[in-house]
C-alpha atoms as a PDB file:
ATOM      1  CA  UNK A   1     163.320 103.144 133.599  1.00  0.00           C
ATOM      2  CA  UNK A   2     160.790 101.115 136.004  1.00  0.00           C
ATOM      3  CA  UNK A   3     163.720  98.050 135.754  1.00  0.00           C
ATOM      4  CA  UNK A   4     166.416 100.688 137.098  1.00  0.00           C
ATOM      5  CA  UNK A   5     163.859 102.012 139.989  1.00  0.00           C
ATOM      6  CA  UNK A   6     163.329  98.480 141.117  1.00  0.00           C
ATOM      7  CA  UNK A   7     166.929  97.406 141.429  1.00  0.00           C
ATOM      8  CA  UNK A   8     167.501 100.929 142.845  1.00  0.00           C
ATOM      9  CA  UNK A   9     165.129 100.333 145.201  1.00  0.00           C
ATOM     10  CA  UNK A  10     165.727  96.952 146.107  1.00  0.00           C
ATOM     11  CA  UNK A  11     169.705  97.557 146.612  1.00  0.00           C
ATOM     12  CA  UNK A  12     168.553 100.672 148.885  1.00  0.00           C
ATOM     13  CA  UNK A  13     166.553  98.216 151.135  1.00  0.00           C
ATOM     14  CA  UNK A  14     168.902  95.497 151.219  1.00  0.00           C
ATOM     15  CA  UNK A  15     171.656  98.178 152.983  1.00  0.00           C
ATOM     16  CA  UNK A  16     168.973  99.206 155.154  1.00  0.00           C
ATOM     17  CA  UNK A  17     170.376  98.112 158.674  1.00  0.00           C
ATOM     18  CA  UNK A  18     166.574  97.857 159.458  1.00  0.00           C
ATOM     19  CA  UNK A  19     166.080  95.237 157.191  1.00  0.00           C
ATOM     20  CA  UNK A  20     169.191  93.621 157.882  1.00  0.00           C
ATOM     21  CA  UNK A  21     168.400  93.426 162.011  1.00  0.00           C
ATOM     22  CA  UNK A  22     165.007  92.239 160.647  1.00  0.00           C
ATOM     23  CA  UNK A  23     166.485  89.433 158.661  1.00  0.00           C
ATOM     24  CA  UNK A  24     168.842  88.224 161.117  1.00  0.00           C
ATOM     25  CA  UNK A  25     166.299  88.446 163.997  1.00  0.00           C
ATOM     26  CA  UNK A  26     163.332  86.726 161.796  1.00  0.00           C
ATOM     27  CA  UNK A  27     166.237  83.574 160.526  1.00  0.00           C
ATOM     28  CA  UNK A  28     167.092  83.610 164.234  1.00  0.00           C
ATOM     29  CA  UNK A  29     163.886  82.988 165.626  1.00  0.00           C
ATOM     30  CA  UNK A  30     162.226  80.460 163.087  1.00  0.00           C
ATOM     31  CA  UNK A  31     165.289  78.155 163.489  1.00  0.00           C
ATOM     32  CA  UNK A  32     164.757  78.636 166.945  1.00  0.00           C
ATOM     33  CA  UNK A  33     161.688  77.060 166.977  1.00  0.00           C
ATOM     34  CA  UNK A  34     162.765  74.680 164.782  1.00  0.00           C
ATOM     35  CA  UNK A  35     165.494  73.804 167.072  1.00  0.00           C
ATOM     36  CA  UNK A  36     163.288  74.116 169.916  1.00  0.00           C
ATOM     37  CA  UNK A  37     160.268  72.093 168.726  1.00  0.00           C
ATOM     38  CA  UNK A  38     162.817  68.852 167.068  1.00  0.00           C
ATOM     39  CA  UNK A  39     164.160  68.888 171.108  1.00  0.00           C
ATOM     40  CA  UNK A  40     160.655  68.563 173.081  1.00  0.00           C
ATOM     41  CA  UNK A  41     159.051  66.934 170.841  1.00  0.00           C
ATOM     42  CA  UNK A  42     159.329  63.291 169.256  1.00  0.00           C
ATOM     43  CA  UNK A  43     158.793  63.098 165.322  1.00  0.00           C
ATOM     44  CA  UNK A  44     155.828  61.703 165.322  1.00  0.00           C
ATOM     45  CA  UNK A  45     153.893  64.328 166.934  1.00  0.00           C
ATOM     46  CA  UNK A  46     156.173  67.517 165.469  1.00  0.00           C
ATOM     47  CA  UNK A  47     154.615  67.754 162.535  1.00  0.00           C
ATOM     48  CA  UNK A  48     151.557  69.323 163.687  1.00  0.00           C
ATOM     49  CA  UNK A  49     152.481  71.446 166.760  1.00  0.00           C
ATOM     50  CA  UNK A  50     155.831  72.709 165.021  1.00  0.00           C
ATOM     51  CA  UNK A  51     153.875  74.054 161.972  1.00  0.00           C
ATOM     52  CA  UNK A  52     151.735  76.084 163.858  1.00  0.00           C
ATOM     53  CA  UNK A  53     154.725  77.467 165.672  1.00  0.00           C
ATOM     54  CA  UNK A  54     155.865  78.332 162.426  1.00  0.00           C
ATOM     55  CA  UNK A  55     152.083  79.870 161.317  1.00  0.00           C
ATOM     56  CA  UNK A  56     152.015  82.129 164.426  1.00  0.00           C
ATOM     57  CA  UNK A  57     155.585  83.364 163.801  1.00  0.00           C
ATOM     58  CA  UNK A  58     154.600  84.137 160.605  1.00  0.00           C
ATOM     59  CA  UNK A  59     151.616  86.021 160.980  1.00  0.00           C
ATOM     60  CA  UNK A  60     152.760  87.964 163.996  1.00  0.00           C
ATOM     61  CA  UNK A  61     156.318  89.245 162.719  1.00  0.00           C
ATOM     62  CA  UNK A  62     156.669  89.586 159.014  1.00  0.00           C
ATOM     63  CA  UNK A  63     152.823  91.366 158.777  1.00  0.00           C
ATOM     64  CA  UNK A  64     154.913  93.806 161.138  1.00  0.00           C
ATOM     65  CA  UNK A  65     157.856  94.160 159.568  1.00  0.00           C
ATOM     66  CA  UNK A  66     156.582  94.467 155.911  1.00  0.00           C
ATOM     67  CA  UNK A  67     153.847  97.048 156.942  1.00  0.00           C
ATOM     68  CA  UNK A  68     156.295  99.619 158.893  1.00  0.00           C
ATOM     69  CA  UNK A  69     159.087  99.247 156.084  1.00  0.00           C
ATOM     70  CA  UNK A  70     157.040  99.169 153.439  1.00  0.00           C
ATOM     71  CA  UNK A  71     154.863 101.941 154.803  1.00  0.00           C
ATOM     72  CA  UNK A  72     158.034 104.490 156.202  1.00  0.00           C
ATOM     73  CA  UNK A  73     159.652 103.743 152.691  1.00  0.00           C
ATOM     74  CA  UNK A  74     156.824 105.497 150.845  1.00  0.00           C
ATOM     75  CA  UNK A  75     156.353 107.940 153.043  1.00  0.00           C
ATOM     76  CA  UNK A  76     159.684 109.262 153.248  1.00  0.00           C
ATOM     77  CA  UNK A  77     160.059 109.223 149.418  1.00  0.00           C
ATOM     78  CA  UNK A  78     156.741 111.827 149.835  1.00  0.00           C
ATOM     79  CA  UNK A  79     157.742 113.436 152.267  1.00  0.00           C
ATOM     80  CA  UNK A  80     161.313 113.832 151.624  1.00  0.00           C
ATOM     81  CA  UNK A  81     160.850 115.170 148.185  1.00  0.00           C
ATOM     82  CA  UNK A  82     162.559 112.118 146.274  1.00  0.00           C
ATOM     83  CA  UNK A  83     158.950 111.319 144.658  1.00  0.00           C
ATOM     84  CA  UNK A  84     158.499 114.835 143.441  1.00  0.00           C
ATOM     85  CA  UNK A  85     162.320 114.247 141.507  1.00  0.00           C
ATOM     86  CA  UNK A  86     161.329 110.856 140.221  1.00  0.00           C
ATOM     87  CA  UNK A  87     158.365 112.333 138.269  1.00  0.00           C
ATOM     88  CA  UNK A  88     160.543 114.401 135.989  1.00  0.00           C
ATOM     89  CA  UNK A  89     161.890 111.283 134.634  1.00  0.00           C
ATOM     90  CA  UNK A  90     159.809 109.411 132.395  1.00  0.00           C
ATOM     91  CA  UNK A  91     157.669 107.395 135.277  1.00  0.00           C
ATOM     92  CA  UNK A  92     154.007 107.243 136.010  1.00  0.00           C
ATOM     93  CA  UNK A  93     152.410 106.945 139.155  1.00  0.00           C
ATOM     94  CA  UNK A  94     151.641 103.316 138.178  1.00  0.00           C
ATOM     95  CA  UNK A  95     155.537 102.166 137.638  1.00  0.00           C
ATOM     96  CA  UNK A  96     156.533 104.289 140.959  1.00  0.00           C
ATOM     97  CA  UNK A  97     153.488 101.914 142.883  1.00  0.00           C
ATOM     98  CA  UNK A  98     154.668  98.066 140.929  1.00  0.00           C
ATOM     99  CA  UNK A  99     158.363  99.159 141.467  1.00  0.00           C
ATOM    100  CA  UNK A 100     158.159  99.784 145.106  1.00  0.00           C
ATOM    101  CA  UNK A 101     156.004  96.827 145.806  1.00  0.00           C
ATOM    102  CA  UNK A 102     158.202  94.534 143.529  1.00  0.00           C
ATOM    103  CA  UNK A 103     161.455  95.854 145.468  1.00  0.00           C
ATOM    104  CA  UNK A 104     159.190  94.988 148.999  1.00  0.00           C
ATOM    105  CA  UNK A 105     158.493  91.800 147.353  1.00  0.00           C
ATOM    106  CA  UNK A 106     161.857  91.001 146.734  1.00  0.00           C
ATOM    107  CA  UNK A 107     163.555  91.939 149.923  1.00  0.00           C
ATOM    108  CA  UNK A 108     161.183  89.624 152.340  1.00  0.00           C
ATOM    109  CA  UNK A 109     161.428  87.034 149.746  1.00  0.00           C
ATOM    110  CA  UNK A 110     165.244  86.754 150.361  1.00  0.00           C
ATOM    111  CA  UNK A 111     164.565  86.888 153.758  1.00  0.00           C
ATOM    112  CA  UNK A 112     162.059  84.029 153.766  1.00  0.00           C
ATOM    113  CA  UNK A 113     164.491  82.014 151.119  1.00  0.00           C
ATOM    114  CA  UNK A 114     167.199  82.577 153.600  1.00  0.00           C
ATOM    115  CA  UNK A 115     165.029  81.366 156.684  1.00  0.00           C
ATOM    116  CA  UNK A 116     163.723  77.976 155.009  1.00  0.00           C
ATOM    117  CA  UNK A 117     167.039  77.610 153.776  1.00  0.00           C
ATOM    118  CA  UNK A 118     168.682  77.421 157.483  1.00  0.00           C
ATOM    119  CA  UNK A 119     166.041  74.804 158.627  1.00  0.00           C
ATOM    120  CA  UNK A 120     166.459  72.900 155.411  1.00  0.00           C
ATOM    121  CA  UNK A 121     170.288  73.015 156.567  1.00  0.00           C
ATOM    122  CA  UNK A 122     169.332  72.149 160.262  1.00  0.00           C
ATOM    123  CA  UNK A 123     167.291  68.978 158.703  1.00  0.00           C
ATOM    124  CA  UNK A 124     169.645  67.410 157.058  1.00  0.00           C
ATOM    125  CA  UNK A 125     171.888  67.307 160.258  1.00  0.00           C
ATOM    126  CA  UNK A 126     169.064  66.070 162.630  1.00  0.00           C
ATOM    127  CA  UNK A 127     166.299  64.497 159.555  1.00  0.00           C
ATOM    128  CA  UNK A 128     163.204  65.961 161.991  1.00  0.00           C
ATOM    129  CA  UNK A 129     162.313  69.511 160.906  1.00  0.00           C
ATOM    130  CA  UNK A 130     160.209  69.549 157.956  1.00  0.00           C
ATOM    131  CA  UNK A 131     158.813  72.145 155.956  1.00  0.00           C
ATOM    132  CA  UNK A 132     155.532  71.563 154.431  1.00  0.00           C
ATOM    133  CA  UNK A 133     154.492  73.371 151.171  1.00  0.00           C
ATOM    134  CA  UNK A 134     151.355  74.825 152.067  1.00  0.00           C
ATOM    135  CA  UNK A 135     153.564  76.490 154.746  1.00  0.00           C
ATOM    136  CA  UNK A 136     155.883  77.709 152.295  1.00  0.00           C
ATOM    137  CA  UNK A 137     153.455  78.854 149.849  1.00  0.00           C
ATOM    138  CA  UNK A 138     151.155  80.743 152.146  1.00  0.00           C
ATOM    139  CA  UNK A 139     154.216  82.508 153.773  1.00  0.00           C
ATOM    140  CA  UNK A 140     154.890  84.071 150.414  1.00  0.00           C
ATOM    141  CA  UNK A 141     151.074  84.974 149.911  1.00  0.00           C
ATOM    142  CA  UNK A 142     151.769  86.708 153.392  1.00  0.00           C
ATOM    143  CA  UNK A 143     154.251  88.503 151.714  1.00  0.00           C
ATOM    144  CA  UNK A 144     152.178  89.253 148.452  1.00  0.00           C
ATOM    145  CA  UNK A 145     149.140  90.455 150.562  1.00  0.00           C
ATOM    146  CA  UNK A 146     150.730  92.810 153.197  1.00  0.00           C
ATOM    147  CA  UNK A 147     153.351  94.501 150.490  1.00  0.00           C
ATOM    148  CA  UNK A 148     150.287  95.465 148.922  1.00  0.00           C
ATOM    149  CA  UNK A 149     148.829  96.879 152.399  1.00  0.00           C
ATOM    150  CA  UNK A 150     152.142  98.438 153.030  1.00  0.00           C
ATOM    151  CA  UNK A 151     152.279 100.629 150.026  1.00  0.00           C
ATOM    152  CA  UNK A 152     148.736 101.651 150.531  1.00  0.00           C
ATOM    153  CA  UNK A 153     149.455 102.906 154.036  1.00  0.00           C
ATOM    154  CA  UNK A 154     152.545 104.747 153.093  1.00  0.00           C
ATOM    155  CA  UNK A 155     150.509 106.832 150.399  1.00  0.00           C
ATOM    156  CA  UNK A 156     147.950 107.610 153.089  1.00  0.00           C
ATOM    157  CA  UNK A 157     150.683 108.774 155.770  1.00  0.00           C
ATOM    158  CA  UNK A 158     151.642 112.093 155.740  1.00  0.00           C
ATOM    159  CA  UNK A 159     155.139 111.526 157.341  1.00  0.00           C
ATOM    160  CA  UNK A 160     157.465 108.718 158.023  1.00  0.00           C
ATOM    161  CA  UNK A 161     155.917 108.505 161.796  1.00  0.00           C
ATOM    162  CA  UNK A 162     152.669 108.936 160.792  1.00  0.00           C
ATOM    163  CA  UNK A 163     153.499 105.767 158.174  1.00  0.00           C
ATOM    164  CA  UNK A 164     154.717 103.881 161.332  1.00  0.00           C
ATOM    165  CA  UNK A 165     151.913 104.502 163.594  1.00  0.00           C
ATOM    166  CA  UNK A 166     149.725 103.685 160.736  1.00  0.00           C
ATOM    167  CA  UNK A 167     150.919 100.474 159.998  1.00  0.00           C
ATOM    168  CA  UNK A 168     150.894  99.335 163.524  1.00  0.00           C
ATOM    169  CA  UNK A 169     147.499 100.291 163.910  1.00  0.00           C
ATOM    170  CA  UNK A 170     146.356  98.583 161.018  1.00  0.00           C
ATOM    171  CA  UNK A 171     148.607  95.152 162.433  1.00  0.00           C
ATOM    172  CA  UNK A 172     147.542  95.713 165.763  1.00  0.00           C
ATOM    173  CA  UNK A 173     143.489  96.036 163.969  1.00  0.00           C
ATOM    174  CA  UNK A 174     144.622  92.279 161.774  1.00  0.00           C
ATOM    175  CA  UNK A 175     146.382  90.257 164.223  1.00  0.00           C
ATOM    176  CA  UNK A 176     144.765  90.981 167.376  1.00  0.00           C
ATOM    177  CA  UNK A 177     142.010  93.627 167.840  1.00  0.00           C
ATOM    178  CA  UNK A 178     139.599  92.606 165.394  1.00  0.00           C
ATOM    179  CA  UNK A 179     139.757  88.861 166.744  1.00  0.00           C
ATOM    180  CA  UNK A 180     139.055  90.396 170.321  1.00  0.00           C
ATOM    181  CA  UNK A 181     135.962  92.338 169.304  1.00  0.00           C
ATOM    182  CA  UNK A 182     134.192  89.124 167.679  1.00  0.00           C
ATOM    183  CA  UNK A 183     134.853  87.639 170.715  1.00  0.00           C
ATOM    184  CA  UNK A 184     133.278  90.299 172.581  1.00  0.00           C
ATOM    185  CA  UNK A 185     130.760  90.167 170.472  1.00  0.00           C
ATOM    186  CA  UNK A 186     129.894  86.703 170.854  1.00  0.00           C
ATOM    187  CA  UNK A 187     128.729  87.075 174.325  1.00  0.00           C
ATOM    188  CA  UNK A 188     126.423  89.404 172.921  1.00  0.00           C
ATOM    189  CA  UNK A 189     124.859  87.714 169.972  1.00  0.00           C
ATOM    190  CA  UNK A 190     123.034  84.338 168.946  1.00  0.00           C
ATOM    191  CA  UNK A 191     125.265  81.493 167.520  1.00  0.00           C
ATOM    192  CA  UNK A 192     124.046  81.711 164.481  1.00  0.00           C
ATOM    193  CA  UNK A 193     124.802  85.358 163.820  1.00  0.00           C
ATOM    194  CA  UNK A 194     128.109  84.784 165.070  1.00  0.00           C
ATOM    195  CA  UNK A 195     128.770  82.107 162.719  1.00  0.00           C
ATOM    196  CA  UNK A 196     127.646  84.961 159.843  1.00  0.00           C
ATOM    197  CA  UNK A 197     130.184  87.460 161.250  1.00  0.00           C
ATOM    198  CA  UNK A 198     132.966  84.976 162.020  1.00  0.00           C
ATOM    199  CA  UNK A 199     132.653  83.906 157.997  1.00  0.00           C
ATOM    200  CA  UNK A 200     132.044  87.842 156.950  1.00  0.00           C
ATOM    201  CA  UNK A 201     135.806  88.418 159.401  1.00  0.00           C
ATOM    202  CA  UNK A 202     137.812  85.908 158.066  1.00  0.00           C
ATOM    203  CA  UNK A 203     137.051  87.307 154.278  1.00  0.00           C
ATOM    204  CA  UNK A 204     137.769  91.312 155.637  1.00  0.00           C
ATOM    205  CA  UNK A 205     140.856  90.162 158.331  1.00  0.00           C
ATOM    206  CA  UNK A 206     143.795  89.733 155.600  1.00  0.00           C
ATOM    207  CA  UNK A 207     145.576  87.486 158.681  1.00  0.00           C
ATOM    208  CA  UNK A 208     142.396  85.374 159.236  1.00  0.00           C
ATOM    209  CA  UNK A 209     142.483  84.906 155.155  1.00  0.00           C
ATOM    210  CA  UNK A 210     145.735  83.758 155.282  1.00  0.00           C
ATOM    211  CA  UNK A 211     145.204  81.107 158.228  1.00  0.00           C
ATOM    212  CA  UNK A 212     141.937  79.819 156.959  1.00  0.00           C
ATOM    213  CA  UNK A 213     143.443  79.062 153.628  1.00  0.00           C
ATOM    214  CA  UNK A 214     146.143  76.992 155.833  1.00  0.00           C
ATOM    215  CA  UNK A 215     143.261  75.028 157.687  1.00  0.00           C
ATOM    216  CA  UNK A 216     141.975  74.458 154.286  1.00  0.00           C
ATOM    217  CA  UNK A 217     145.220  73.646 152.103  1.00  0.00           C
ATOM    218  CA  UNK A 218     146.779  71.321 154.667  1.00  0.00           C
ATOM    219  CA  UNK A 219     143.239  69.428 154.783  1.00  0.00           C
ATOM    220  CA  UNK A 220     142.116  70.481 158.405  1.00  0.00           C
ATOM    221  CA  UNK A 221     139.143  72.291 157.856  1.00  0.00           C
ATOM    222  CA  UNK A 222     137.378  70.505 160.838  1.00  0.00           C
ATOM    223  CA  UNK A 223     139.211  73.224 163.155  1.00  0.00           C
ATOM    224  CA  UNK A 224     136.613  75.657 162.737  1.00  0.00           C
ATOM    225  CA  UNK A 225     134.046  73.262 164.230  1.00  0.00           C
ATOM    226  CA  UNK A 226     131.490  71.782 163.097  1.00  0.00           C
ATOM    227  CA  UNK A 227     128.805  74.577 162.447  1.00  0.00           C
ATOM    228  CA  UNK A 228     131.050  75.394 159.681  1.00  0.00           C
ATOM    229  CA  UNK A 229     131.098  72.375 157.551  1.00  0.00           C
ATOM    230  CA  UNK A 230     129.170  73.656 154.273  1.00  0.00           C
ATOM    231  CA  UNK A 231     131.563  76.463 154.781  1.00  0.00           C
ATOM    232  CA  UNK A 232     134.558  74.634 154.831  1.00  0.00           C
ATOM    233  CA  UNK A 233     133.254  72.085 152.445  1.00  0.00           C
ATOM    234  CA  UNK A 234     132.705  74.890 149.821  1.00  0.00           C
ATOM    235  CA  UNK A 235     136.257  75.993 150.434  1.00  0.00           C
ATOM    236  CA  UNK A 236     137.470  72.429 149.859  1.00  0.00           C
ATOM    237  CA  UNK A 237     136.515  72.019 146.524  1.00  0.00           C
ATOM    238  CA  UNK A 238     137.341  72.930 143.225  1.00  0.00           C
ATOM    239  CA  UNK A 239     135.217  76.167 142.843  1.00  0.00           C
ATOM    240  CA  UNK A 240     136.102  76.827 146.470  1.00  0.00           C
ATOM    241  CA  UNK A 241     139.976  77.081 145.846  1.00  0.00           C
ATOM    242  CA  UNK A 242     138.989  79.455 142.490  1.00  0.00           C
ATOM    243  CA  UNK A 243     137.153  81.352 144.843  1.00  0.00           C
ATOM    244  CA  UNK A 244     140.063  81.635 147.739  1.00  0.00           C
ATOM    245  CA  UNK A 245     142.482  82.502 144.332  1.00  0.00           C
ATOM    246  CA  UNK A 246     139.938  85.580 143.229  1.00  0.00           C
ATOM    247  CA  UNK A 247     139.969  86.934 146.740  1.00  0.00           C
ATOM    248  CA  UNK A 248     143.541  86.738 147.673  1.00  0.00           C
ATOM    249  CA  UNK A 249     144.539  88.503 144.380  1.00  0.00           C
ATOM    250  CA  UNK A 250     141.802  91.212 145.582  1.00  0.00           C
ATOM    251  CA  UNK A 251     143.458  91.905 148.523  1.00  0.00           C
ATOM    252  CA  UNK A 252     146.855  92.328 146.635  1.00  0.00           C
ATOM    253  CA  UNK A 253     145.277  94.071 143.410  1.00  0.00           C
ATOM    254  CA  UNK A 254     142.897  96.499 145.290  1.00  0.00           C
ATOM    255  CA  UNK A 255     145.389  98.031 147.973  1.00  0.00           C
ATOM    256  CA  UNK A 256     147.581  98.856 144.985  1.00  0.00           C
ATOM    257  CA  UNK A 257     144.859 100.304 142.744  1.00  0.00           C
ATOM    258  CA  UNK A 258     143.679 102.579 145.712  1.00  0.00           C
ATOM    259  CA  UNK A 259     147.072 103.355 146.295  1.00  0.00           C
ATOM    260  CA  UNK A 260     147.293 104.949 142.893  1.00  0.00           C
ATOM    261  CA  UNK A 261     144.628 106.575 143.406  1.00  0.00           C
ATOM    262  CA  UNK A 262     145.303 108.726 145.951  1.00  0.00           C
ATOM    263  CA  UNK A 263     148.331 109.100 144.692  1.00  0.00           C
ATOM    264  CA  UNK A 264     146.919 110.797 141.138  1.00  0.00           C
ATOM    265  CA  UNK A 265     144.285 113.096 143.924  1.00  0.00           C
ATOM    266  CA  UNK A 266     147.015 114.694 145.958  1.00  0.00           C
ATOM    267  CA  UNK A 267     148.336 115.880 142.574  1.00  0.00           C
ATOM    268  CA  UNK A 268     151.314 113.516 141.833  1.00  0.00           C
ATOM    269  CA  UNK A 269     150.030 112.687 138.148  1.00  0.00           C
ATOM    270  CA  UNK A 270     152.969 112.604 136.147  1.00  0.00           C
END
């Protein structure tokens, strides 16, 4: 039964126009840059400056576009009633939460698939863009981590626009507000207690997680300055990438869990 909800679900978001305008403007846009950054830039120095083109794109639009799908999707299964017909067939709460993530999952995977695979295709004509694999892997950990948020804020939302304001609020908090207030708060504050709440952000911000771990992967770590070295340095090592594993799969395992949860309170135990 959970195999036939995925695939339902998955086909049902694939002939979403939403996520088709989403996939076509997300390809459009990263081989853009691409395009852009191979043009101005000689291949010596478009390594660097093209992959955080590509970071910045990634963290900005497909946060957004997974959290107000993923989130209205939910929602409007609650709200519409088709939740309340799934439970009489034989399906828990748990297999209605993994098959509605794994369908997320799915979807934005194709779309990311289909974006690397147009700048792969725009490489081989020109032999400048390159993708590098820490790019590529974190992109799907993007995906991973903010599915998970998705589903949680679509259980919380009462409606399908209540779902969308939701999950802009809770972008709006990751990508831009929260960065803003420690700033704020650093004109406030002694260095050192800045440093503290800079290390404590980029461990609660899911987006400042996600770029950290590319500072750290692609062996840049001195970005962060150096007040940060034993920081960094822990990060670098062995223990420190264990560590950076445990706390990404919290921020994928925990949303979901709580999302259950509140599911089985508002009286949806099957």
């Amino acid at each position: 039964m959970n195999a036939l909800f995925i695939r339902l679900e998955w086909k049902q978001m694939l002939r979403s126009r939403w996520m088709q305008l989403v996939a076509v403007l997300f390809v459009l846009i990263f081989a853009a840059i691409s395009l852009i950054q191979q043009i101005a830039l000689p291949d010596g120095s478009s390594f660097t400056r093209q992959t955080a083109s590509f970071l910045n794109l990634l963290l900005f639009l497909i946060p957004l576009f997974i959290l107000t799908i993923g989130s209205m999707g939910v929602a409007s299964d609650l709200e519409s009633g088709w939740f309340s017909l799934l439970k009489t067939y034989p399906m828990t709460v748990t297999q209605y939460i993994v098959g509605k993530y794994i369908a997320l999952l799915l979807s934005f995977f194709m779309i990311l698939i289909l974006a690397f695979s147009v700048v792969l295709a725009m490489s081989g004509f020109t032999g400048q863009v390159r993708l590098p694999l820490v790019f590529v892997g974190l992109s799907f950990m993007t995906v991973f981590i903010f599915a998970a948020l998705a589903i949680l804020c679509g259980v919380i939302a009462k409606s399908r626009l209540h779902a969308l304001a939701l999950s802009l609020v809770v972008w709006a908090f990751a990508l831009l507000l929260l960065s803003y207030m420690l700033m704020a708060v650093g004109t406030l504050v002694a260095g050192h207690i800045l440093q503290k709440l800079t290390i404590v952000m980029i461990h609660l911000n899911p987006a400042e997680w996600i770029r950290f771990g590319y500072f750290i992967f692609s062996g840049q770590p001195s970005v962060l300055g150096p007040s940060f070295y034993d920081f960094t340095n822990f990060y670098s090592s062995a223990t420190g990438f264990a560590v950076y594993a445990v706390v990404t799969l919290l921020w994928i395992a925990l949303p979901l869990v709580l999302a259950r949860s509140l599911l089985n309170k508002r009286g949806c135990q099957t």
